[in-house]
N, C-alpha and C. Protein backbone atom coordinates (compact mmCIF):
# COMPACT_ATOMS: atom_id res chain seq x y z
N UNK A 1 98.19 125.79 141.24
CA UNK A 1 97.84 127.20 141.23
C UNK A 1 96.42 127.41 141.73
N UNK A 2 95.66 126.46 141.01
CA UNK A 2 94.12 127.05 141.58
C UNK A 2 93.76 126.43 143.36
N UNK A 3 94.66 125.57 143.78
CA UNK A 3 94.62 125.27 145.23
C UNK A 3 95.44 126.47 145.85
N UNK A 4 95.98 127.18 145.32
CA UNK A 4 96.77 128.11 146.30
C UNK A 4 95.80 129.10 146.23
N UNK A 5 95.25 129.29 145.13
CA UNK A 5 94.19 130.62 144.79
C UNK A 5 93.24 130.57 145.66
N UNK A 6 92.50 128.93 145.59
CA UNK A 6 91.21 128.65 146.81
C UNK A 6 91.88 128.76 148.08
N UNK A 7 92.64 128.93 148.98
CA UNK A 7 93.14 128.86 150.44
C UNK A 7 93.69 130.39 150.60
N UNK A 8 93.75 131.52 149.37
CA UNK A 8 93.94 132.54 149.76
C UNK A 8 92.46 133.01 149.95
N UNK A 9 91.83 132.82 148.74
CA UNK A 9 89.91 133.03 148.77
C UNK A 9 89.39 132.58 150.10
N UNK A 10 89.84 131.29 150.64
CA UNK A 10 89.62 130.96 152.18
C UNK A 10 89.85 131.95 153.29
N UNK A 11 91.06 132.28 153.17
CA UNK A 11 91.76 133.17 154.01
C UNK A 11 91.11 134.23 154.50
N UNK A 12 90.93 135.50 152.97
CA UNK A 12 90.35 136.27 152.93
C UNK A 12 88.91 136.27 153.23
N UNK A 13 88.35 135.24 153.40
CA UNK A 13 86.59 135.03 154.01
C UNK A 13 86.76 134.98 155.27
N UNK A 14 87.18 134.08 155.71
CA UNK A 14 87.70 133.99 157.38
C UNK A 14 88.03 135.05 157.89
N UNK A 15 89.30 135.65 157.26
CA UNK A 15 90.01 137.25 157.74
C UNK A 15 88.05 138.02 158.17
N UNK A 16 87.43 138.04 156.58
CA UNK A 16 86.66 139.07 157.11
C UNK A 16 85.74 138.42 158.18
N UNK A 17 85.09 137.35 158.27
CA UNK A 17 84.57 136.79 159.01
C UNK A 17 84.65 137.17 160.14
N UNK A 18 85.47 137.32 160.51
CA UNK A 18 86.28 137.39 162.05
C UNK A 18 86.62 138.74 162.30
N UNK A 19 87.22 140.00 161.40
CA UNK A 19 87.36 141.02 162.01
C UNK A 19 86.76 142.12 160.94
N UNK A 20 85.76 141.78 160.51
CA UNK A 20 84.90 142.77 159.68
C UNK A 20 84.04 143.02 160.33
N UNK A 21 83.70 144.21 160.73
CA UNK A 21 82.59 144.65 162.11
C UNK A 21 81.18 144.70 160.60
N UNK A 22 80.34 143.89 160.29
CA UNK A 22 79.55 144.45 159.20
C UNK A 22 78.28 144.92 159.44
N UNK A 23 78.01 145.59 160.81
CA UNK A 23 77.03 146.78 161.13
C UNK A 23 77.39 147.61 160.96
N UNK A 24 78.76 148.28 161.05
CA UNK A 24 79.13 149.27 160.24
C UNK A 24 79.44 149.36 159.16
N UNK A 25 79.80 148.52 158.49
CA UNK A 25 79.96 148.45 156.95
C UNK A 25 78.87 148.64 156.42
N UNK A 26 77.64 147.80 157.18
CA UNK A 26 76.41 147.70 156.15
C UNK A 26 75.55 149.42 156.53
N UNK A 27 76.16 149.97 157.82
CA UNK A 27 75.47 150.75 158.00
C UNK A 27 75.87 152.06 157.38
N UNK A 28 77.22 152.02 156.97
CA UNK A 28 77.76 152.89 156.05
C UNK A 28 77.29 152.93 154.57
N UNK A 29 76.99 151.73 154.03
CA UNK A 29 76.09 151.81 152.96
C UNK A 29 74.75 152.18 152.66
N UNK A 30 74.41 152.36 153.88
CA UNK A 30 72.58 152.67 154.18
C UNK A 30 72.46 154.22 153.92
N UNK A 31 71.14 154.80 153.71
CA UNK A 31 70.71 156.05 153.58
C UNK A 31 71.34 156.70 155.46
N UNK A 32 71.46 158.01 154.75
CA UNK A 32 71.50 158.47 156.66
C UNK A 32 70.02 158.54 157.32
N UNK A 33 69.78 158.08 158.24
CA UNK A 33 68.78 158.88 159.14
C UNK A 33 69.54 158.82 160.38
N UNK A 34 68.00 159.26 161.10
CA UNK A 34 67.88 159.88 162.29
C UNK A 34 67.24 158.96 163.02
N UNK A 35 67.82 157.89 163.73
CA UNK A 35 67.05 156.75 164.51
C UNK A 35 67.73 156.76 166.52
N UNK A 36 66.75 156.61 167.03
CA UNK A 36 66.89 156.87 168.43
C UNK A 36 67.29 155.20 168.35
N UNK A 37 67.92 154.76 169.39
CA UNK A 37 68.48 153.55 169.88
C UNK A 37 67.04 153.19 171.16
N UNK A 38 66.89 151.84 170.98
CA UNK A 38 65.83 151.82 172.46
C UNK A 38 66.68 150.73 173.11
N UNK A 39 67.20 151.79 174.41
CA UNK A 39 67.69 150.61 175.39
C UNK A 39 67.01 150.37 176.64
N UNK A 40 67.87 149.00 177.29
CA UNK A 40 67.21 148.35 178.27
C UNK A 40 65.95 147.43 177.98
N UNK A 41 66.02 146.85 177.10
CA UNK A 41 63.87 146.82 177.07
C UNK A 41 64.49 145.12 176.15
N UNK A 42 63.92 144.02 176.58
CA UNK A 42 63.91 142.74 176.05
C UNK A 42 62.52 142.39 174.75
N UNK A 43 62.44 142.29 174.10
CA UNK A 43 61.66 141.96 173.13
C UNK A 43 61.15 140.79 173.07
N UNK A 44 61.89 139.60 174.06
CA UNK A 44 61.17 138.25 173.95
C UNK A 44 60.14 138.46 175.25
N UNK A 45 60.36 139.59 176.06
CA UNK A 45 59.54 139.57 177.48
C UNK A 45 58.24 140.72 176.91
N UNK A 46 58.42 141.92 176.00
CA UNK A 46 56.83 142.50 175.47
C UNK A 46 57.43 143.44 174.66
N UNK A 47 56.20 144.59 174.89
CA UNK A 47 56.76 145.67 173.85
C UNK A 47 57.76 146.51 174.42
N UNK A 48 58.72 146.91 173.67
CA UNK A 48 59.48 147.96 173.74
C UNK A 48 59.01 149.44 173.19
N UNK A 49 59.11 150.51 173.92
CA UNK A 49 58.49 151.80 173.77
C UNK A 49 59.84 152.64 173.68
N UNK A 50 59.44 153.83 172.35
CA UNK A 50 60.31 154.87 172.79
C UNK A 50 60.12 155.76 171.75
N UNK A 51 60.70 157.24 172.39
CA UNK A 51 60.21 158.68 172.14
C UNK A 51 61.10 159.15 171.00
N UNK A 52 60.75 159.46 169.73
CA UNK A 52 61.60 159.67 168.22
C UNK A 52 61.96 161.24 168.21
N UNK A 53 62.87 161.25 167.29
CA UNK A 53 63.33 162.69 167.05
C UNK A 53 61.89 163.74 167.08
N UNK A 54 61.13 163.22 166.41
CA UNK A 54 59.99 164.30 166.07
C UNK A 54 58.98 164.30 167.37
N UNK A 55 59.18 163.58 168.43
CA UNK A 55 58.33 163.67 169.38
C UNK A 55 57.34 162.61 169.96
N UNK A 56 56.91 161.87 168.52
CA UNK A 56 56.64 160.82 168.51
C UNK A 56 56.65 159.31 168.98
N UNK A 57 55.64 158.66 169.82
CA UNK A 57 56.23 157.50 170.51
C UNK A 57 55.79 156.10 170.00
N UNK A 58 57.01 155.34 169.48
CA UNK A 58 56.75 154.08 168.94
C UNK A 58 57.01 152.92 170.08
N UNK A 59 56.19 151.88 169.53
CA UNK A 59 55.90 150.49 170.40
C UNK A 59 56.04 149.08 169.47
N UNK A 60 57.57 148.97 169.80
CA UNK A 60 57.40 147.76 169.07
C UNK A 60 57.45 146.19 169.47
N UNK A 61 56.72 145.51 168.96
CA UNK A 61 56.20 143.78 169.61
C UNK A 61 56.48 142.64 168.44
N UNK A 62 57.06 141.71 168.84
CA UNK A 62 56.73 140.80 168.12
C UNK A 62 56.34 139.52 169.07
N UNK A 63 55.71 138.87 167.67
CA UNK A 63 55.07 137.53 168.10
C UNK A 63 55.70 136.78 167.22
N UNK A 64 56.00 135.32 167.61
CA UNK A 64 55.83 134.64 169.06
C UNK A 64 56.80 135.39 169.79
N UNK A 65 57.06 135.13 171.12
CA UNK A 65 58.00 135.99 172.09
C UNK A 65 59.04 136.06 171.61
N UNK A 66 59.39 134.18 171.08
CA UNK A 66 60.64 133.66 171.82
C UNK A 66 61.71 133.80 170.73
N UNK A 67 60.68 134.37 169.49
CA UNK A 67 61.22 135.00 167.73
C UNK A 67 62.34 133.91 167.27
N UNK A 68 61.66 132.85 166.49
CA UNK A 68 62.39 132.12 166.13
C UNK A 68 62.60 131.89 164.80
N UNK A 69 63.82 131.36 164.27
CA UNK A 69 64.45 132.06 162.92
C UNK A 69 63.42 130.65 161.93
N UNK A 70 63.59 131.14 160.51
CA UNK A 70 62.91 130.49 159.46
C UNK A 70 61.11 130.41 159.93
N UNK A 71 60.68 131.25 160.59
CA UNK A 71 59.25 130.91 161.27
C UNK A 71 59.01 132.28 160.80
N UNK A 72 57.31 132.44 160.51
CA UNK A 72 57.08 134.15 159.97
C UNK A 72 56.55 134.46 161.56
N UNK A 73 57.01 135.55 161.74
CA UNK A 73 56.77 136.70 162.88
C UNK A 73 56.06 137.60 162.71
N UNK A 74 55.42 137.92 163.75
CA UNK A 74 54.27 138.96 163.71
C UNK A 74 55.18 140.17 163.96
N UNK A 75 55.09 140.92 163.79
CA UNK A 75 55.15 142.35 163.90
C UNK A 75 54.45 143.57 164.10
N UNK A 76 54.37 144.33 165.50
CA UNK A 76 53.21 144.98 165.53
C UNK A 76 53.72 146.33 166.28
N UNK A 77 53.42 147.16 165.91
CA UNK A 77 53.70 148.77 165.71
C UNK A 77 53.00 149.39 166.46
N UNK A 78 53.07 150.25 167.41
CA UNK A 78 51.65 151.13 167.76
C UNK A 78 52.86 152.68 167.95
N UNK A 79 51.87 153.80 167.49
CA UNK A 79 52.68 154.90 167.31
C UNK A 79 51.41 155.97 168.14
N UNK A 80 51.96 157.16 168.68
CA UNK A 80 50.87 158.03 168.98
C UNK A 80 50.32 158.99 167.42
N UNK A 81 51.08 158.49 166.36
CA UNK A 81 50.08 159.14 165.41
C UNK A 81 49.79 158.00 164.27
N UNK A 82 48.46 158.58 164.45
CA UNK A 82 47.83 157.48 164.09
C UNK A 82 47.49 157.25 162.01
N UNK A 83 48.27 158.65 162.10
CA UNK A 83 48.04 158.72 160.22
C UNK A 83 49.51 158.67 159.15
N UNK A 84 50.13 157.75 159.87
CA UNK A 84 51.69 157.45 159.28
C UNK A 84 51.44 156.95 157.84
N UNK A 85 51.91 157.56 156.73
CA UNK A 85 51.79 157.18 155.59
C UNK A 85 52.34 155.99 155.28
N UNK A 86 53.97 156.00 155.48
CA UNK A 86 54.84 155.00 154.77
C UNK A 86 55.88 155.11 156.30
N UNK A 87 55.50 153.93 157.02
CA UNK A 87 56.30 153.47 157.77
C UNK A 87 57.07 151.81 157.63
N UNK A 88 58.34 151.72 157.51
CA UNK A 88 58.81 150.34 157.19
C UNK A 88 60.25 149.80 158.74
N UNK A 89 59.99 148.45 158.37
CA UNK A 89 61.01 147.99 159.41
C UNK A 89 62.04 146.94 159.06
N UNK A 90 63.24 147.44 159.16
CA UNK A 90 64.20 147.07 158.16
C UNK A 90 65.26 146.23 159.44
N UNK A 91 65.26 144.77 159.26
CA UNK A 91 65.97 143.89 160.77
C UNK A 91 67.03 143.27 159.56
N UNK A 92 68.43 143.45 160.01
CA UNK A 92 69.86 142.84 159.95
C UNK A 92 70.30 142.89 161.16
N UNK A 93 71.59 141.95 160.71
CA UNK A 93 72.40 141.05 161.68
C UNK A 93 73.18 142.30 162.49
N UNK A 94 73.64 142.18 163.65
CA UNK A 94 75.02 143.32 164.17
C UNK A 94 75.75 142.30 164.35
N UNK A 95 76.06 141.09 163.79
CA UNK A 95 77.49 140.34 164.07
C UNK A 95 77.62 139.85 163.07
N UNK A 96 76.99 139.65 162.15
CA UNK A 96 77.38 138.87 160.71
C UNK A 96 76.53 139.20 159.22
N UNK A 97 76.90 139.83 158.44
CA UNK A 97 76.56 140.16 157.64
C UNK A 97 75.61 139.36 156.57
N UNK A 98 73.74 139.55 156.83
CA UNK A 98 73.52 138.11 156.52
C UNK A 98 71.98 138.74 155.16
N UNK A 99 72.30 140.32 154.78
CA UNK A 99 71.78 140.89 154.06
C UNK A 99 70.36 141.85 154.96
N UNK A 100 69.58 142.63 154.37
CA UNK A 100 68.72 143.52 154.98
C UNK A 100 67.58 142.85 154.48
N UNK A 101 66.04 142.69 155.71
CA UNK A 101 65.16 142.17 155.39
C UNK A 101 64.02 143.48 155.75
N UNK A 102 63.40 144.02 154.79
CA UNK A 102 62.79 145.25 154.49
C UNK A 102 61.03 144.80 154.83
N UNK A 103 60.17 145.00 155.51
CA UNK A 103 58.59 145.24 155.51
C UNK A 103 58.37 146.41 155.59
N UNK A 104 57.43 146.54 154.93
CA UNK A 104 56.40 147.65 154.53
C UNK A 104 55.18 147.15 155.88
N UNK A 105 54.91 148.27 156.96
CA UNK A 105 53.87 147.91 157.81
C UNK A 105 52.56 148.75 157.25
N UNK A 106 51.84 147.93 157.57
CA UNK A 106 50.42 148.21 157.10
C UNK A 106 49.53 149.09 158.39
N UNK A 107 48.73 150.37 158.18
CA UNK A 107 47.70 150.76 158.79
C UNK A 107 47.06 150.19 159.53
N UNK A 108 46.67 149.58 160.38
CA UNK A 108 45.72 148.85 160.41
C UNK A 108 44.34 149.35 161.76
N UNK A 109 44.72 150.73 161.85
CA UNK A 109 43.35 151.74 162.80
C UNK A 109 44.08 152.01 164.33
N UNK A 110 43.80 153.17 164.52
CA UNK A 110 44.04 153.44 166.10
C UNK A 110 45.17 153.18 166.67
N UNK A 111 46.39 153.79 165.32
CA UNK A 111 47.41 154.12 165.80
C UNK A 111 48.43 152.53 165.57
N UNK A 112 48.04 151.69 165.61
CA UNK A 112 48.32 150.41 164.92
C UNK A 112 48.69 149.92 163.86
N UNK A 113 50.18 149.36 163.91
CA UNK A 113 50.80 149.12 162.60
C UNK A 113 51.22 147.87 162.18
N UNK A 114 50.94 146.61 161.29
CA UNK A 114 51.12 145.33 161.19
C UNK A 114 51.93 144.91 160.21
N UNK A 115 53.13 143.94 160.27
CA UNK A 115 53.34 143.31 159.01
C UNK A 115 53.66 141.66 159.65
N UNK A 116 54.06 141.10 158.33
CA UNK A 116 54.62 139.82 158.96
C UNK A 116 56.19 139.40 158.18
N UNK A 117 56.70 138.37 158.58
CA UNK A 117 58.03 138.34 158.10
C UNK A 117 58.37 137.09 158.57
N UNK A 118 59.51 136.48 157.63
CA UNK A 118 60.39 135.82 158.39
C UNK A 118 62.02 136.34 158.21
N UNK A 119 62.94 136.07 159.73
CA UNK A 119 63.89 136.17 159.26
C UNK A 119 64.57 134.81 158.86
N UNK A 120 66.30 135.03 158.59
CA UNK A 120 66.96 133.61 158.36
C UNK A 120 67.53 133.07 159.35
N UNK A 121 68.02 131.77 159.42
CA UNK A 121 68.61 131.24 160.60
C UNK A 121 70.13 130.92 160.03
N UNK A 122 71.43 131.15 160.66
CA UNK A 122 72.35 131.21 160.63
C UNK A 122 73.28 129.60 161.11
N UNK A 123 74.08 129.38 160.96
CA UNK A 123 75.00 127.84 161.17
C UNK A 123 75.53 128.67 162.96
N UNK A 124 76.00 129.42 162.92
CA UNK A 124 76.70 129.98 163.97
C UNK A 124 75.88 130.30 165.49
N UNK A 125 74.64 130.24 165.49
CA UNK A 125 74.03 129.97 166.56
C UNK A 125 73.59 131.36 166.93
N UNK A 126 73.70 131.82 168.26
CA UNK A 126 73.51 132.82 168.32
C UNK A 126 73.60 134.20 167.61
N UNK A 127 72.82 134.89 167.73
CA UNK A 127 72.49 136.17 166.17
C UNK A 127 72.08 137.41 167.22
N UNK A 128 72.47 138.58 167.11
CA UNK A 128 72.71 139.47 167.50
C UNK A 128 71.54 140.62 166.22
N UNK A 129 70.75 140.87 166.26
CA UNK A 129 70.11 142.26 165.53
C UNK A 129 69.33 143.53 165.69
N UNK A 130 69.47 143.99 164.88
CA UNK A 130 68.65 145.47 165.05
C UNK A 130 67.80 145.39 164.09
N UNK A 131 66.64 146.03 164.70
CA UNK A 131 65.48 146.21 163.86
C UNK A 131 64.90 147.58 163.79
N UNK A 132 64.93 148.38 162.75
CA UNK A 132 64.65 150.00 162.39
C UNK A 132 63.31 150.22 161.84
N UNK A 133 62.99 150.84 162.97
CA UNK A 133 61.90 151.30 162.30
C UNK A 133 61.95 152.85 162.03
N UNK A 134 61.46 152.78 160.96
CA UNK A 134 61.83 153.61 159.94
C UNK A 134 60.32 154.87 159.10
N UNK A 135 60.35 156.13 159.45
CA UNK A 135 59.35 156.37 158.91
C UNK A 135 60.27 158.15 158.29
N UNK A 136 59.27 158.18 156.78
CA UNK A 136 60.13 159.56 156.04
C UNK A 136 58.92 160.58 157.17
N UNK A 137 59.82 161.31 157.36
CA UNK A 137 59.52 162.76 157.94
C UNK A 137 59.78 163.91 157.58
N UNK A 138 59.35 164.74 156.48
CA UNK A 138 60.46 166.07 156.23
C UNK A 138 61.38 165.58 154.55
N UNK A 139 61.32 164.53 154.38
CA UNK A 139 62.28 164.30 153.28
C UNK A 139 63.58 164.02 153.73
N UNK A 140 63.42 163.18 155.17
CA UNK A 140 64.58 162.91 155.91
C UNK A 140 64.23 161.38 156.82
N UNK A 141 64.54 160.36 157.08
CA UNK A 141 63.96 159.43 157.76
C UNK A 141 64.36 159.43 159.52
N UNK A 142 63.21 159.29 159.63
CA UNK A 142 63.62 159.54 161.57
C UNK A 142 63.32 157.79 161.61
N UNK A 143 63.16 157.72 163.29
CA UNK A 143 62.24 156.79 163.53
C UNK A 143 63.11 155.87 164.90
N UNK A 144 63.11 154.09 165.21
CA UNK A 144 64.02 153.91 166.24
C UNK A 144 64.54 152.75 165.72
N UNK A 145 65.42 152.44 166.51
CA UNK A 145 66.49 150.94 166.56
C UNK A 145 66.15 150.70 167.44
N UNK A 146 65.82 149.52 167.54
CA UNK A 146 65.59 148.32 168.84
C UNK A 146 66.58 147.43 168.32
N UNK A 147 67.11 146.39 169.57
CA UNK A 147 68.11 145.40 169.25
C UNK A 147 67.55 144.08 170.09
N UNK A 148 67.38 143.15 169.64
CA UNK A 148 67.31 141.83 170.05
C UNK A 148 68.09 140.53 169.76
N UNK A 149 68.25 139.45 170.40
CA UNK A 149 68.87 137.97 169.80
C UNK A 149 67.92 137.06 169.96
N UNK A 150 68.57 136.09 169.15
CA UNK A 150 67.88 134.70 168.79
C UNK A 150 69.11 133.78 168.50
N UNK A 151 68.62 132.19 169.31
CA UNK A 151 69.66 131.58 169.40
C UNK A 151 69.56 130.61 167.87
C-alpha cells in the first residue's frame, strides 16, 4: 500500500512538474499591480531601461554580467525620481516554481538604488526569470518586469 501511495505522490509531482505553468499560478497568488514588461534588452550585456505607468523611468543592472546562481549579485536601480520611499525587487522562476526572493533597495543619492542578493541554482540547468521591480504609488503598486536566464 504505501509503495502504491509513493508512485501516485511521484506521479502527481511529475504531472505538475511538467504541465503546471507556475508563473501563473504563482502570479495569481501575488498582490495585483501594475508592472510594464521590458522587452528586447539582455541583462548579461548592461542596463535595461524603461518608462512605468506613472511616467517614470527605471534602469535596471546587475553585477556580475554573466549573474550566476548561489553567488550574491549586485543590483542597481537608477530611476528619474530621485525620492522613492519604498522601492523593492522581487526575482522568481517563469519555468519552475522555486519560491519568491524579495530585496528591499536602498537610497543610495542621485536617483540611485542598491541592494544585494543571491539567487538559487536549480538541478535542471537552464532557469528562465523575472525580476519586478516594484514601487507603492497611490496605494497601488506600479513599477517593471524585466526577464532574464541563467544557465
Amino acid at each position: 500500500m504505501k509503495s502504491v501511495l509513493s508512485a501516485l505522490v511521484l506521479l502527481l509531482l511529475i504531472f505538475a512538474y511538467l504541465f503546471v505553468d507556475f508563473n501563473k499560478l504563482y502570479l495569481s497568488l501575488s498582490p495585483k499591480s501594475e508592472l510594464v514588461l521590458q522587452k528586447n534588452c539582455d541583462l548579461h550585456k548592461g542596463p535595461c531601461s524603461i518608462v512605468i505607468a506613472n511616467g517614470e523611468s527605471l534602469s535596471l543592472e546587475i553585477f556580475p554580467k554573466h549573474i550566476p546562481l548561489m553567488k550574491t549579485l549586485h543590483f542597481k536601480v537608477h530611476s528619474s525620481n530621485q525620492s522613492l520611499d519604498k522601492m523593492h525587487l522581487k526575482i522568481y522562476s517563469r519555468n519552475m516554481f522555486m519560491g519568491s526572493f524579495d530585496f528591499v533597495l536602498k537610497n543610495t543619492g542621485k536617483g540611485y538604488y542598491e541592494t544585494k542578493g543571491i539567487i538559487p541554482t536549480c538541478m535542471v540547468g537552464k532557469m528562465q526569470w523575472n525580476a519586478d521591480l516594484e514601487i507603492l504609488d497611490k496605494n497601488k503598486l506600479i513599477g517593471a518586469r524585466y526577464q532574464f536566464n541563467t544557465e
